[in-house]
PDB file of N, CA and C in Angstrom:
ATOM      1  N   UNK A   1      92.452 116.075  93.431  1.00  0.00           N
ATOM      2  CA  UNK A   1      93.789 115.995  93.966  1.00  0.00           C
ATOM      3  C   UNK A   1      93.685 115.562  95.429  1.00  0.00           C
ATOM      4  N   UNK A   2      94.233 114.520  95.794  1.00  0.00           N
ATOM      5  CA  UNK A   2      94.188 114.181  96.913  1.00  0.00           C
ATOM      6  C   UNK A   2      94.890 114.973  97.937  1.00  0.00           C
ATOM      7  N   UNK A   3      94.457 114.917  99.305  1.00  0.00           N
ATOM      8  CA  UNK A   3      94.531 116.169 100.228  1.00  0.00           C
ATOM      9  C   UNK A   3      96.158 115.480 100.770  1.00  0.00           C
ATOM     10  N   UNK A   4      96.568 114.311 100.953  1.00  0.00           N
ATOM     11  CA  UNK A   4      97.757 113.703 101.811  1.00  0.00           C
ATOM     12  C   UNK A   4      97.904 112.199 101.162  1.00  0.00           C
ATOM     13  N   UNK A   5      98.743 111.698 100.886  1.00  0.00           N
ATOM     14  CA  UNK A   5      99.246 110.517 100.792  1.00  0.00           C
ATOM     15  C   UNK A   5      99.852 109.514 101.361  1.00  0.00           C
ATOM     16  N   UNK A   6      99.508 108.062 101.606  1.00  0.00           N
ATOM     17  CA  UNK A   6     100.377 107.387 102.710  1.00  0.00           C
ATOM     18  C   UNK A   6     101.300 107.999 102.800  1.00  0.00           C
ATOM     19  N   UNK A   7     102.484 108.301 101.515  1.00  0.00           N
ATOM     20  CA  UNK A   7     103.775 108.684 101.972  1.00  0.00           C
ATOM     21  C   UNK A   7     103.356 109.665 102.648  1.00  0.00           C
ATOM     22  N   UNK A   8     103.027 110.689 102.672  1.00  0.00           N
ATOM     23  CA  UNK A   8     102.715 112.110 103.295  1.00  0.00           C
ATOM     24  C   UNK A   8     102.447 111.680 105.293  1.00  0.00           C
ATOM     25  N   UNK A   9     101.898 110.499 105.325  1.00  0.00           N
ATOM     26  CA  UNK A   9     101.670 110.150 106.667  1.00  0.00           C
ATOM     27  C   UNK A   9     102.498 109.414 106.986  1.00  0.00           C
ATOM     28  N   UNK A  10     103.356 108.487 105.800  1.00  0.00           N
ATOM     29  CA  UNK A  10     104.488 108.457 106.721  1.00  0.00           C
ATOM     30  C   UNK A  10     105.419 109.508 106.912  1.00  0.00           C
ATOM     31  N   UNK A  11     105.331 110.254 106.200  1.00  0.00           N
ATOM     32  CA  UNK A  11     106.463 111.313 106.939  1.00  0.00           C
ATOM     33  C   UNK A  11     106.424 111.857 107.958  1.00  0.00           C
ATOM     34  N   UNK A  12     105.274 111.814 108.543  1.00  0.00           N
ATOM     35  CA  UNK A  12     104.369 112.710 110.361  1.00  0.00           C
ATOM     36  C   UNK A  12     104.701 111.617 111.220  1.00  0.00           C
ATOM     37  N   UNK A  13     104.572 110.449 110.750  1.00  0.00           N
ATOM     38  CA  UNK A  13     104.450 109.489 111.926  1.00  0.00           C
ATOM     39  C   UNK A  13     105.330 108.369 111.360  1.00  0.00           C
ATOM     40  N   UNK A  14     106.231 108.275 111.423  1.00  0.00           N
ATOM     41  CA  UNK A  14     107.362 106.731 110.721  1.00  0.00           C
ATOM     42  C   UNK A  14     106.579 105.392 110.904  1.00  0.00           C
ATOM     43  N   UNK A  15     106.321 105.434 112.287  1.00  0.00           N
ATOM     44  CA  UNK A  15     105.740 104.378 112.640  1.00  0.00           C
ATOM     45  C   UNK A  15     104.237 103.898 112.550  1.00  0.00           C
ATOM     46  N   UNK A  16     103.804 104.675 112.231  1.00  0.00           N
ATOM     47  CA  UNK A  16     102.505 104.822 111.561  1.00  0.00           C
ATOM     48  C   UNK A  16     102.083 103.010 110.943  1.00  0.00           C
ATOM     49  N   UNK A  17     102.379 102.703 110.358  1.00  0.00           N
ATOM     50  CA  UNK A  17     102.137 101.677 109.420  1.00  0.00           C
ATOM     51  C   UNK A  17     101.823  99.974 109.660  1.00  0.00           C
ATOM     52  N   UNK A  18     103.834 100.299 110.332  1.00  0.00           N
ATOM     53  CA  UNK A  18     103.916  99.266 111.556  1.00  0.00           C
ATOM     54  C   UNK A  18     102.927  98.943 112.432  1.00  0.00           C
ATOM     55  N   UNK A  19     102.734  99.805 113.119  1.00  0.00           N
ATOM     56  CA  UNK A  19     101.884 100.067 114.483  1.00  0.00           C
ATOM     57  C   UNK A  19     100.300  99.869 114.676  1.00  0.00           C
ATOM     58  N   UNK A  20      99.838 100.464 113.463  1.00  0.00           N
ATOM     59  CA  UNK A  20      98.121  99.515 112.855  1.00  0.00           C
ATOM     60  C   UNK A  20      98.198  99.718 111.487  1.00  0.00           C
ATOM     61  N   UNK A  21      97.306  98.598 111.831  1.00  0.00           N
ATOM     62  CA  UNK A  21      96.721  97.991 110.208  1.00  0.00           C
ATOM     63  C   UNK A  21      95.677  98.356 110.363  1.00  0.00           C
ATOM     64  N   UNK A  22      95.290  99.163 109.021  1.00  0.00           N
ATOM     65  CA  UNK A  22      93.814  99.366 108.629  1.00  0.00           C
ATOM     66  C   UNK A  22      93.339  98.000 107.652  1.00  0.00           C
ATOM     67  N   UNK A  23      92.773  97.100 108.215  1.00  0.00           N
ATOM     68  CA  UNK A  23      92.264  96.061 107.759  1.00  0.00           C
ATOM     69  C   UNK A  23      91.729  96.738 106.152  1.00  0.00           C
ATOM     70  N   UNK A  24      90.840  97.502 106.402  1.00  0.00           N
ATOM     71  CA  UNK A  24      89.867  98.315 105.244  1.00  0.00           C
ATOM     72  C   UNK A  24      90.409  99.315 104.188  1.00  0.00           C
ATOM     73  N   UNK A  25      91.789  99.552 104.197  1.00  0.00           N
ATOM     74  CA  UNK A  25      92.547 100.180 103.678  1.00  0.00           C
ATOM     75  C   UNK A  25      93.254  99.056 102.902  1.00  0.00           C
ATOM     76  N   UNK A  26      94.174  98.144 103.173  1.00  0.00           N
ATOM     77  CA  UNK A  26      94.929  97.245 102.675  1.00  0.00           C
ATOM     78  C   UNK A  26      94.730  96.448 101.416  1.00  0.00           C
ATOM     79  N   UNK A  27      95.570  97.109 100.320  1.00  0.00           N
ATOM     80  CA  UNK A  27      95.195  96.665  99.075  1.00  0.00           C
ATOM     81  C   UNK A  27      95.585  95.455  98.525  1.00  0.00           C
ATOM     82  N   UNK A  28      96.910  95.176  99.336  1.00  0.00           N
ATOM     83  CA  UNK A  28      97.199  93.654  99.058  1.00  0.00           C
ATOM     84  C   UNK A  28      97.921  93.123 100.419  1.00  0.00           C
ATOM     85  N   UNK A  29      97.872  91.647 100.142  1.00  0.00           N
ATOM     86  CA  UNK A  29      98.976  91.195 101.369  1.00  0.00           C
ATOM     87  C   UNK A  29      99.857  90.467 100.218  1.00  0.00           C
ATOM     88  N   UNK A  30     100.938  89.883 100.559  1.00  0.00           N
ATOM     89  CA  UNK A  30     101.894  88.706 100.353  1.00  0.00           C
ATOM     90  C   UNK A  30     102.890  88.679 100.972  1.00  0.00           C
ATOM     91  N   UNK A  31     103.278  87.232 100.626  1.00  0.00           N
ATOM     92  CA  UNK A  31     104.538  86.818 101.492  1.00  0.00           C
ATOM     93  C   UNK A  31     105.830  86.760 100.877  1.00  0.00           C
ATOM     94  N   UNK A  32     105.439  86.947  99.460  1.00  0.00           N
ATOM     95  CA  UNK A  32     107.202  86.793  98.790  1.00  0.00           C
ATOM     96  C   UNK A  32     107.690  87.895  97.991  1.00  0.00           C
ATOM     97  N   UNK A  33     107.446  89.066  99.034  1.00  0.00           N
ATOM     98  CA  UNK A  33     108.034  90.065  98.601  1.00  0.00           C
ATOM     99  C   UNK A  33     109.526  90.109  98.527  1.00  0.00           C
ATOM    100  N   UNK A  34     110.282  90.637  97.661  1.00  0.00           N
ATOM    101  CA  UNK A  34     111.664  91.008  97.695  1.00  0.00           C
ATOM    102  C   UNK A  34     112.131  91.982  96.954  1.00  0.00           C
ATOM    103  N   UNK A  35     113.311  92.455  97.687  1.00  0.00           N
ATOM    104  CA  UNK A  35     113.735  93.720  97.214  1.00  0.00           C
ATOM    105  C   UNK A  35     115.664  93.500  96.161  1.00  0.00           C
ATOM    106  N   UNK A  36     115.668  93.967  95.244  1.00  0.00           N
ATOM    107  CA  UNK A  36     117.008  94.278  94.519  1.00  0.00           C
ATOM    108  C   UNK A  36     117.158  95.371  94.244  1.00  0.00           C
ATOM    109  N   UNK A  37     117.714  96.047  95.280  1.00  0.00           N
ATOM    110  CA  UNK A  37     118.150  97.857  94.865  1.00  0.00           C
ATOM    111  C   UNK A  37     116.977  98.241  95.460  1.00  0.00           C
ATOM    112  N   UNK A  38     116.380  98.804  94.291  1.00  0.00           N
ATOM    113  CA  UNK A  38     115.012  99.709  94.601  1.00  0.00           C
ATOM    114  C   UNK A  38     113.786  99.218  94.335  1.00  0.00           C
ATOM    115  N   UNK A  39     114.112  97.623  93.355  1.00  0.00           N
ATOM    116  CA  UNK A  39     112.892  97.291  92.392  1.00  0.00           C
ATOM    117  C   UNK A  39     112.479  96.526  93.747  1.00  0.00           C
ATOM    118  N   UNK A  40     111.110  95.957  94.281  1.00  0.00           N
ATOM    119  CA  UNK A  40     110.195  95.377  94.956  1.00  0.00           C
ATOM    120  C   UNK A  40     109.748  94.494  93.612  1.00  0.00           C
ATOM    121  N   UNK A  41     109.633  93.083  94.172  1.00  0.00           N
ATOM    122  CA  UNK A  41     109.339  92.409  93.109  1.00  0.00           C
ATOM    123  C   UNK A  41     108.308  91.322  94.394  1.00  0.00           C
ATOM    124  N   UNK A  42     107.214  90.832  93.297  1.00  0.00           N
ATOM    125  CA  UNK A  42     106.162  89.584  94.081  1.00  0.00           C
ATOM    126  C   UNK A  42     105.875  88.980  92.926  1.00  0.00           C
ATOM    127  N   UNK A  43     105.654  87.877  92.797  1.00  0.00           N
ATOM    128  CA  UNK A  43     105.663  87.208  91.811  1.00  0.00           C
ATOM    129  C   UNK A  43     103.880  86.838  92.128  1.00  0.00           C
ATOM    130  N   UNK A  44     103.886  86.449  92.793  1.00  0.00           N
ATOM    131  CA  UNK A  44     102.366  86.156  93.860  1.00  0.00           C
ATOM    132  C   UNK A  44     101.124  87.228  93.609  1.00  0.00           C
ATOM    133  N   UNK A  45     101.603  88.613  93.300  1.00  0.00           N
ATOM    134  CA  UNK A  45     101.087  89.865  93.456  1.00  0.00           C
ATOM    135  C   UNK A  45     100.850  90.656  91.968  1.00  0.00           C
ATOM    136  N   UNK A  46      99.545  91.235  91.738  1.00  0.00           N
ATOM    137  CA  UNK A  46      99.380  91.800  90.988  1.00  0.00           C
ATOM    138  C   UNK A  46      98.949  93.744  91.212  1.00  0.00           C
ATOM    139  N   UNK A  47     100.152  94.342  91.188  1.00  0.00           N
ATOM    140  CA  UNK A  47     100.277  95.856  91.640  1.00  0.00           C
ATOM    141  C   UNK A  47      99.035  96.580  90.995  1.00  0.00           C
ATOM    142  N   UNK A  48      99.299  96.264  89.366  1.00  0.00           N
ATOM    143  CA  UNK A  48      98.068  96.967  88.639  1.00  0.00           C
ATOM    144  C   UNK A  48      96.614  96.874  89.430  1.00  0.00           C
ATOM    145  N   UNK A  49      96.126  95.388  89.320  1.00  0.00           N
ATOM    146  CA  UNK A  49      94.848  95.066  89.902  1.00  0.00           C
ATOM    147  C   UNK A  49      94.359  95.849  91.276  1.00  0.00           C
ATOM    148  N   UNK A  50      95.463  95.429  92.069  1.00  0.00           N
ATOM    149  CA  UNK A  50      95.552  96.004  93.376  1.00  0.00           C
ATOM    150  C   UNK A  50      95.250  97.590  93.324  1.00  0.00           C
ATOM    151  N   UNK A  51      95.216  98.251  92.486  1.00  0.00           N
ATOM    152  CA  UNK A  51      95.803  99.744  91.982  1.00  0.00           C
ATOM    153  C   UNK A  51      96.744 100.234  92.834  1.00  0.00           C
ATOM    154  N   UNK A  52      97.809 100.275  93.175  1.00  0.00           N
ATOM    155  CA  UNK A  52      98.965 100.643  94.007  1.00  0.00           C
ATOM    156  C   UNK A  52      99.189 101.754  93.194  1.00  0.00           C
ATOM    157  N   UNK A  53      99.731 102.584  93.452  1.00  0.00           N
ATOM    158  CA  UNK A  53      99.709 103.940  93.110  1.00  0.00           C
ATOM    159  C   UNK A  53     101.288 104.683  93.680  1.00  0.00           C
ATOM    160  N   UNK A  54     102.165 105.501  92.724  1.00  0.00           N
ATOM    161  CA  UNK A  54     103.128 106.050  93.695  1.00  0.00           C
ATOM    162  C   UNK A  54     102.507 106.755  94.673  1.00  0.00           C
ATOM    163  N   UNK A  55     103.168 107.163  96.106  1.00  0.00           N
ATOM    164  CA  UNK A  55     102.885 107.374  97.512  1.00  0.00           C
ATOM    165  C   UNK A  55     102.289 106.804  98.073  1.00  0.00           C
ATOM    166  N   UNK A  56     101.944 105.512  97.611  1.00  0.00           N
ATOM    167  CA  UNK A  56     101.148 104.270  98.599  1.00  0.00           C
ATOM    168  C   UNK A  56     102.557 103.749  99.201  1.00  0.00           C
ATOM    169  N   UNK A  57     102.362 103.225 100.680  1.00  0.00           N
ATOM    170  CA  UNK A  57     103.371 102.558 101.105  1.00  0.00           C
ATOM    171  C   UNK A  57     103.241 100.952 101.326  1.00  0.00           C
ATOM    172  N   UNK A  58     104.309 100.394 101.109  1.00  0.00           N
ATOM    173  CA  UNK A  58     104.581  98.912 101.435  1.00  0.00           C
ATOM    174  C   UNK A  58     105.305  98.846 102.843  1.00  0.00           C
ATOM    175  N   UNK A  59     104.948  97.610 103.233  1.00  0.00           N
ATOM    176  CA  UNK A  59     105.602  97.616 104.365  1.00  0.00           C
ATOM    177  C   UNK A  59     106.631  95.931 104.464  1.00  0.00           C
ATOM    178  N   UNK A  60     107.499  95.865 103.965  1.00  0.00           N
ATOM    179  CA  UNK A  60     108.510  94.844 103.887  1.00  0.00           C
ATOM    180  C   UNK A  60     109.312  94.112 105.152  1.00  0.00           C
ATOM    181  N   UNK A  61     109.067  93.312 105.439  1.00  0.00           N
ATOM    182  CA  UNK A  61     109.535  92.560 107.295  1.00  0.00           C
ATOM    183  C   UNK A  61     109.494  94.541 108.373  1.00  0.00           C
ATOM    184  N   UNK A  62     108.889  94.802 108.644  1.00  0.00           N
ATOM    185  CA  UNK A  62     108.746  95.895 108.982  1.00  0.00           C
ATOM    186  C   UNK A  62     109.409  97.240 108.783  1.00  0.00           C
ATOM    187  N   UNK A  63     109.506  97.036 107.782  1.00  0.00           N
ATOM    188  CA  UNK A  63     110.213  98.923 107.174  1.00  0.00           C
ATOM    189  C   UNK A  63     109.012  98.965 106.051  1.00  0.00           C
ATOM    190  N   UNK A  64     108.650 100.413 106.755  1.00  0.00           N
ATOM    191  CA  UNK A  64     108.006 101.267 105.767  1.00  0.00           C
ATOM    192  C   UNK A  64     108.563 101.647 104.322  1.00  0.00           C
ATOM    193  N   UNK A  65     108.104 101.480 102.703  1.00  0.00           N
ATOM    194  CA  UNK A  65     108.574 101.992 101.952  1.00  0.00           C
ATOM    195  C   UNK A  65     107.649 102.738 101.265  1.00  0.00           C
ATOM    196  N   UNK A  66     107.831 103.938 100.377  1.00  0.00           N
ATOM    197  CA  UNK A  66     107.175 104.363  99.576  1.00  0.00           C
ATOM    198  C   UNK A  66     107.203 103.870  98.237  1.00  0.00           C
ATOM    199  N   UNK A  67     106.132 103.955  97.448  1.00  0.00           N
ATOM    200  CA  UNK A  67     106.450 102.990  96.318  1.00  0.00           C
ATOM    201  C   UNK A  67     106.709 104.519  95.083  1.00  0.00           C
ATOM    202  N   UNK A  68     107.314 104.300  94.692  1.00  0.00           N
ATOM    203  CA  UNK A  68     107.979 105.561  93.566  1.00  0.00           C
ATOM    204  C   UNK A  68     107.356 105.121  92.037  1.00  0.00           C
ATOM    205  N   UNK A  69     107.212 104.282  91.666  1.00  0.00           N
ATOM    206  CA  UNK A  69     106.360 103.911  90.226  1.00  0.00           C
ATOM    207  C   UNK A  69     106.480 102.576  90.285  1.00  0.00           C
ATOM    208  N   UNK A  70     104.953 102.214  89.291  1.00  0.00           N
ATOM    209  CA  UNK A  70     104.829 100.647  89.266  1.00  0.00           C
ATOM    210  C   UNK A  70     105.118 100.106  87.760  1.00  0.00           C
ATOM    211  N   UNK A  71     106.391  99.278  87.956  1.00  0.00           N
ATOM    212  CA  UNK A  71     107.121  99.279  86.484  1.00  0.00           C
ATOM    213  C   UNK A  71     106.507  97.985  85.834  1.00  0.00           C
ATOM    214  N   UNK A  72     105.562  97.431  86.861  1.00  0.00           N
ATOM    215  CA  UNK A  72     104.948  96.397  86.129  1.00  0.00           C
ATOM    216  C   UNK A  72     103.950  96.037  86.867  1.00  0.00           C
ATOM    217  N   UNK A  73     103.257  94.451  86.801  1.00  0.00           N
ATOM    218  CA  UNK A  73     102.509  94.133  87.135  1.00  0.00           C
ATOM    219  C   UNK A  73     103.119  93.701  88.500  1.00  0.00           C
ATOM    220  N   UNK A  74     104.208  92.843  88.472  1.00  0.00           N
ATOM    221  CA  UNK A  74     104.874  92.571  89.543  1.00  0.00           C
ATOM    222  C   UNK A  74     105.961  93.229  90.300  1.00  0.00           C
ATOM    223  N   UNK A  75     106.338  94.553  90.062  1.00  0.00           N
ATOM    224  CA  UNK A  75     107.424  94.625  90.242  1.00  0.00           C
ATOM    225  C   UNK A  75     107.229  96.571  90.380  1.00  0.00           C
ATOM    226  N   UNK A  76     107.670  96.979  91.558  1.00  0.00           N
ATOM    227  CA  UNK A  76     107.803  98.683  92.064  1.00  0.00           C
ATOM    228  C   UNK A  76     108.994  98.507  92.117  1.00  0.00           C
ATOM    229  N   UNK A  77     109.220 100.056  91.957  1.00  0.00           N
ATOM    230  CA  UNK A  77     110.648 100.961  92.861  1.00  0.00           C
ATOM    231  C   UNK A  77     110.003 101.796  93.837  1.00  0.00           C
ATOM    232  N   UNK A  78     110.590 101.529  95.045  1.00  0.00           N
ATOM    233  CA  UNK A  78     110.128 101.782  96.024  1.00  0.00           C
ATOM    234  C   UNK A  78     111.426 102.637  96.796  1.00  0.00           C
ATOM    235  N   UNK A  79     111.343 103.266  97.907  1.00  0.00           N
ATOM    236  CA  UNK A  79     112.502 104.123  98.510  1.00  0.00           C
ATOM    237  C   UNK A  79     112.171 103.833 100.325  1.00  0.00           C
ATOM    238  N   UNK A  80     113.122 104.030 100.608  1.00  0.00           N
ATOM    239  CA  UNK A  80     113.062 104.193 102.271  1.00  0.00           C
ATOM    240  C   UNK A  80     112.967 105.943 102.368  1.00  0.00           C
ATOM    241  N   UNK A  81     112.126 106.048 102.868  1.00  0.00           N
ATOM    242  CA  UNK A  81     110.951 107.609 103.262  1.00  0.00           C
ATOM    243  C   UNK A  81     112.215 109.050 102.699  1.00  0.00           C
ATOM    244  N   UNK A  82     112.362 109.471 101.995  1.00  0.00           N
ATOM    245  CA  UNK A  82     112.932 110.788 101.411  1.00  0.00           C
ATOM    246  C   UNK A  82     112.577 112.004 102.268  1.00  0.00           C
ATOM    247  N   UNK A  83     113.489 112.772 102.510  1.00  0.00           N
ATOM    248  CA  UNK A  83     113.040 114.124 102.726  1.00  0.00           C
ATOM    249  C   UNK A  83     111.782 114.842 102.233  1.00  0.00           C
ATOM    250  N   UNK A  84     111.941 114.701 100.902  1.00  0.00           N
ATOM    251  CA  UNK A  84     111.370 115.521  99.831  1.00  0.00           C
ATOM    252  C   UNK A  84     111.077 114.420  98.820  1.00  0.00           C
ATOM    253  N   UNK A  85     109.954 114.360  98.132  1.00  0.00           N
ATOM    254  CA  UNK A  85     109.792 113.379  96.899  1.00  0.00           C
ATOM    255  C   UNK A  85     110.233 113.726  95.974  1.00  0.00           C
ATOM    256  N   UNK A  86     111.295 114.761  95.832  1.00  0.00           N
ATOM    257  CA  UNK A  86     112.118 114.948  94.539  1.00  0.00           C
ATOM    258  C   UNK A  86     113.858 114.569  95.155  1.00  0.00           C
ATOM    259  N   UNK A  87     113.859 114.303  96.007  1.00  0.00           N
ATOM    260  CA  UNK A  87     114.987 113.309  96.617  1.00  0.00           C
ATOM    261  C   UNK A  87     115.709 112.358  95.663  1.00  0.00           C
ATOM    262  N   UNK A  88     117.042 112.356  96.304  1.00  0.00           N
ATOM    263  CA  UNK A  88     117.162 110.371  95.439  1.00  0.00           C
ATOM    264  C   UNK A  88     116.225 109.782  96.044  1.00  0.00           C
ATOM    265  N   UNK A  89     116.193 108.249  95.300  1.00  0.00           N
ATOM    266  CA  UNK A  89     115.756 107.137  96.044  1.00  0.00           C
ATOM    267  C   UNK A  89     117.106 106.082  96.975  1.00  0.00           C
ATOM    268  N   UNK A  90     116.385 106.217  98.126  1.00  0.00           N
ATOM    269  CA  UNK A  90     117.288 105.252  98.878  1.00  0.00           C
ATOM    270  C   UNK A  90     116.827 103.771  98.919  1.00  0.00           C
ATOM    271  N   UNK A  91     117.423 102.964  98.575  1.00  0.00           N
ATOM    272  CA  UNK A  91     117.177 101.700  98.340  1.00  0.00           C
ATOM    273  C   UNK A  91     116.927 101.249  99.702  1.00  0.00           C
ATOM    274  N   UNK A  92     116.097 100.114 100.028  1.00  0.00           N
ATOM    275  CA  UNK A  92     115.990  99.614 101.029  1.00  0.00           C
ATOM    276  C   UNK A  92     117.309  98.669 101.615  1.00  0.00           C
ATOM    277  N   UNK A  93     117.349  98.598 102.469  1.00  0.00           N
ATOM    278  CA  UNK A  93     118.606  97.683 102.938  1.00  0.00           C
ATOM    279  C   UNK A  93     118.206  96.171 102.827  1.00  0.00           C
TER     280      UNK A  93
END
């Protein structure tokens, strides 16, 4: 069981993410990320491969998101940072 989760660090530090890049951490990059509602979609990007995991965070033109489940190969629901991970999900703007 893991001891903390990105999400878990973003919740201590918001800015956390933004602010450095762990080169050695970073499971994927791309550029054509987009968001509808909650779904995160890349067409470019393969989530599975990558192993993205819920409480890994994305970081979208600079907002932190948490990723909530990976409904496909291309495609998360992701939330803007919750109180609590039994929260709604707030869609990104």
């Amino acid at each position: 069981m893991p001891f903390a989760t990105d999400r878990d660090l973003l919740a201590f530090e918001p800015n956390l993410f933004r602010d450095i890049a762990w080169t050695g951490q970073r499971r994927l990059s791309a550029d054509d990320g987009a968001t509808s509602g909650s779904a995160l979609t890349s067409a470019s990007s393969n989530f599975t491969t990558a192993q993205i995991k819920p409480g890994h965070v994305v970081m979208l033109d600079s907002v932190p998101l948490e990723v909530i489940s990976i409904d496909s190969d291309t495609q998360l629901t992701v939330s803007l940072l919750r109180d609590d991970i039994s929260d709604p999900i707030l869609p990104p703007p």
